[in-house]
C-alpha atoms as a PDB file:
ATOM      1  CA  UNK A   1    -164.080 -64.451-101.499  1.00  0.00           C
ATOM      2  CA  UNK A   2    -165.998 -61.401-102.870  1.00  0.00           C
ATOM      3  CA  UNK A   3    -164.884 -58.520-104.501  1.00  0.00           C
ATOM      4  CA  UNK A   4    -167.681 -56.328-102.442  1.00  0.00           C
ATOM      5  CA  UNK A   5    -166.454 -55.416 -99.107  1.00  0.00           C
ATOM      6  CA  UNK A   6    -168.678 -53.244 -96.358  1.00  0.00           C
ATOM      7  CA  UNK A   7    -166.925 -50.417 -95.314  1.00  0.00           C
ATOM      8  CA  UNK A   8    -167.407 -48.539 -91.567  1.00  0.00           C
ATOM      9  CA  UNK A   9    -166.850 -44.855 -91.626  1.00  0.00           C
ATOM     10  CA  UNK A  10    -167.001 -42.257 -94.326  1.00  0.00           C
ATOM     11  CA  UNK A  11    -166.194 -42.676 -97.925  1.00  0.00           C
ATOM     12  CA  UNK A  12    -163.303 -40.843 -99.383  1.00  0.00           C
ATOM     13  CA  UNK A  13    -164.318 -37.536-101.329  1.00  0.00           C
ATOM     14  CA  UNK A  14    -164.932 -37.976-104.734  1.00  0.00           C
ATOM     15  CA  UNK A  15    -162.632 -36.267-107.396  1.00  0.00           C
ATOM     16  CA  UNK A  16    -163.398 -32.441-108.746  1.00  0.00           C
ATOM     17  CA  UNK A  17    -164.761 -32.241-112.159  1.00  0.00           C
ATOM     18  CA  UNK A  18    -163.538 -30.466-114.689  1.00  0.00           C
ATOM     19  CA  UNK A  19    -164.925 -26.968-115.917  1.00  0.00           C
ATOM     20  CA  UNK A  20    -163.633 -27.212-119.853  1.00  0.00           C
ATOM     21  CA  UNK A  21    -166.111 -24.492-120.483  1.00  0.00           C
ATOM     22  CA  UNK A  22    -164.523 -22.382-117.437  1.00  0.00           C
ATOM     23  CA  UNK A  23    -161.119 -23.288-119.215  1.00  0.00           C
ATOM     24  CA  UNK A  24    -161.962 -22.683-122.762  1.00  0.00           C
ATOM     25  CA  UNK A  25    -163.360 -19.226-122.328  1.00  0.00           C
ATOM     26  CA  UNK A  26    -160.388 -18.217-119.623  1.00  0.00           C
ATOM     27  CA  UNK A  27    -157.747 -19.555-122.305  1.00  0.00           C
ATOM     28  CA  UNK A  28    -159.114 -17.381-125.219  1.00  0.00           C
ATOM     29  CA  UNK A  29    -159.394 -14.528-123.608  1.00  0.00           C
ATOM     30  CA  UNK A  30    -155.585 -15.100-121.790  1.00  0.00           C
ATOM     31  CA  UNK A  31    -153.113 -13.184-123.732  1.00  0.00           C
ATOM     32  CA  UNK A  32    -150.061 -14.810-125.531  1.00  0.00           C
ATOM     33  CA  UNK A  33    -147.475 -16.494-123.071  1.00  0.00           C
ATOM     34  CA  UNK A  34    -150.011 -15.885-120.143  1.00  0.00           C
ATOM     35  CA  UNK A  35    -150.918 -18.461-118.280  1.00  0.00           C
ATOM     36  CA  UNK A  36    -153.665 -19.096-114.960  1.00  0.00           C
ATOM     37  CA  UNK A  37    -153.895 -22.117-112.556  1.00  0.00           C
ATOM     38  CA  UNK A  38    -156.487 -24.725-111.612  1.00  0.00           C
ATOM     39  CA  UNK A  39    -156.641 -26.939-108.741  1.00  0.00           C
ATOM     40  CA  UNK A  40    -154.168 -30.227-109.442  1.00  0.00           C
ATOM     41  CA  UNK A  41    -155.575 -32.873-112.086  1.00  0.00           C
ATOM     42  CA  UNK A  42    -155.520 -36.419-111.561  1.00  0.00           C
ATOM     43  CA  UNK A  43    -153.527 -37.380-114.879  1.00  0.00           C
ATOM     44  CA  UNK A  44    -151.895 -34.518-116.389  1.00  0.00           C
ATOM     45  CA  UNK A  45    -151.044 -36.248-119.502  1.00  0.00           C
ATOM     46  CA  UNK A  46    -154.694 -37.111-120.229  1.00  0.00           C
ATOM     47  CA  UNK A  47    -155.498 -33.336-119.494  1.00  0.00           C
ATOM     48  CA  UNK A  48    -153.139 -32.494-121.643  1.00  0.00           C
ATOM     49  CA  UNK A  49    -154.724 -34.261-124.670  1.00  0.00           C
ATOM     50  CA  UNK A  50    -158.342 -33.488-123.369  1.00  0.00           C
ATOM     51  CA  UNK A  51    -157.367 -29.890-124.314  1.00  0.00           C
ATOM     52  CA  UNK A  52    -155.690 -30.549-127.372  1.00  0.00           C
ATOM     53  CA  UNK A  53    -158.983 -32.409-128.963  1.00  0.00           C
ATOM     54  CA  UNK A  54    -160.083 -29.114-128.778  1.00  0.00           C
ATOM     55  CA  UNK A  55    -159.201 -27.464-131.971  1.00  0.00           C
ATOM     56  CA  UNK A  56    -155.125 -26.847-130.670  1.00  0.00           C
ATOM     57  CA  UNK A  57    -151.581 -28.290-131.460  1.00  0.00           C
ATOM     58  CA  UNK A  58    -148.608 -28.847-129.042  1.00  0.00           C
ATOM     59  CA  UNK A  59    -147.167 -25.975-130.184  1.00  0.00           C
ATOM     60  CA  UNK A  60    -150.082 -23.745-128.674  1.00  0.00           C
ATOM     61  CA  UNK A  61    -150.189 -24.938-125.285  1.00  0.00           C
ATOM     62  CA  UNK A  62    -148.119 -25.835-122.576  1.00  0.00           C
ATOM     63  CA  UNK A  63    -150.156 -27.831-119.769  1.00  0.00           C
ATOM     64  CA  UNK A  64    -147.724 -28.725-116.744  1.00  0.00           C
ATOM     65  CA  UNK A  65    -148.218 -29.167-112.587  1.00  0.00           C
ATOM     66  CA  UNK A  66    -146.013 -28.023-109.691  1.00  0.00           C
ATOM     67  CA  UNK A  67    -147.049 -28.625-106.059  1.00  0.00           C
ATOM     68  CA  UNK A  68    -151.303 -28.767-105.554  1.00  0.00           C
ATOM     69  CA  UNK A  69    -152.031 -26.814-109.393  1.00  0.00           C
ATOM     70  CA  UNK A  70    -152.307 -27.311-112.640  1.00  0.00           C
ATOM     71  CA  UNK A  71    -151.223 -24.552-114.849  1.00  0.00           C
ATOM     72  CA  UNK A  72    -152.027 -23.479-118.565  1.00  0.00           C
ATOM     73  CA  UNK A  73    -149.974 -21.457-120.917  1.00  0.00           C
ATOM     74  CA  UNK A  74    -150.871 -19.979-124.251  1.00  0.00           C
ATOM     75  CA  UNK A  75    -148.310 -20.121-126.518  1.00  0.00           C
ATOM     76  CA  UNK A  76    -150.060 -18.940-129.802  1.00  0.00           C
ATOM     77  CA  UNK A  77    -153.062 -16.451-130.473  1.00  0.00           C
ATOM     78  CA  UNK A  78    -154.842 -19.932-131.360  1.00  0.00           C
ATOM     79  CA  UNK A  79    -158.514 -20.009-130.335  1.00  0.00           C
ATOM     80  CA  UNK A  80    -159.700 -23.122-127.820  1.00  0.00           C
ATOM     81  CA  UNK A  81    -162.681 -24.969-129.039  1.00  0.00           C
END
């Protein structure tokens, strides 16, 4: 048996990327406990820590989704990376 199978029809559309430049210059220039919304993420979690590489601590972000979004809160006057 082989793992490669033919498919008939149309693929399935391929996942959004991610705009962390977008992000990054929308989260500095949010103000303290404001937050936006992007379309929904695939793993939250791993978004999560994708933003927190970037120069921030738990304790300046809150990353969370509800429904078909993904939305950001600044928590501190920290600046994103």
């Amino acid at each position: 048996m082989s793992a490669v199978e033919i498919v008939e029809g149309t693929a399935p559309a391929p996942h959004n990327r991610i705009d962390y430049a977008e992000i990054v210059d929308v989260f500095n220039k949010t103000y303290v406990g404001g937050k936006f919304r992007i379309p929904k993420v695939y793993n939250v979690t791993l978004f999560r820590n994708n933003l927190l590489r970037r120069g921030l601590t738990a304790d300046d972000i809150s990353v969370y989704q509800r429904g078909d979004h993904c939305y950001i809160q600044r928590l501190s006057d920290a600046v994103m990376n």
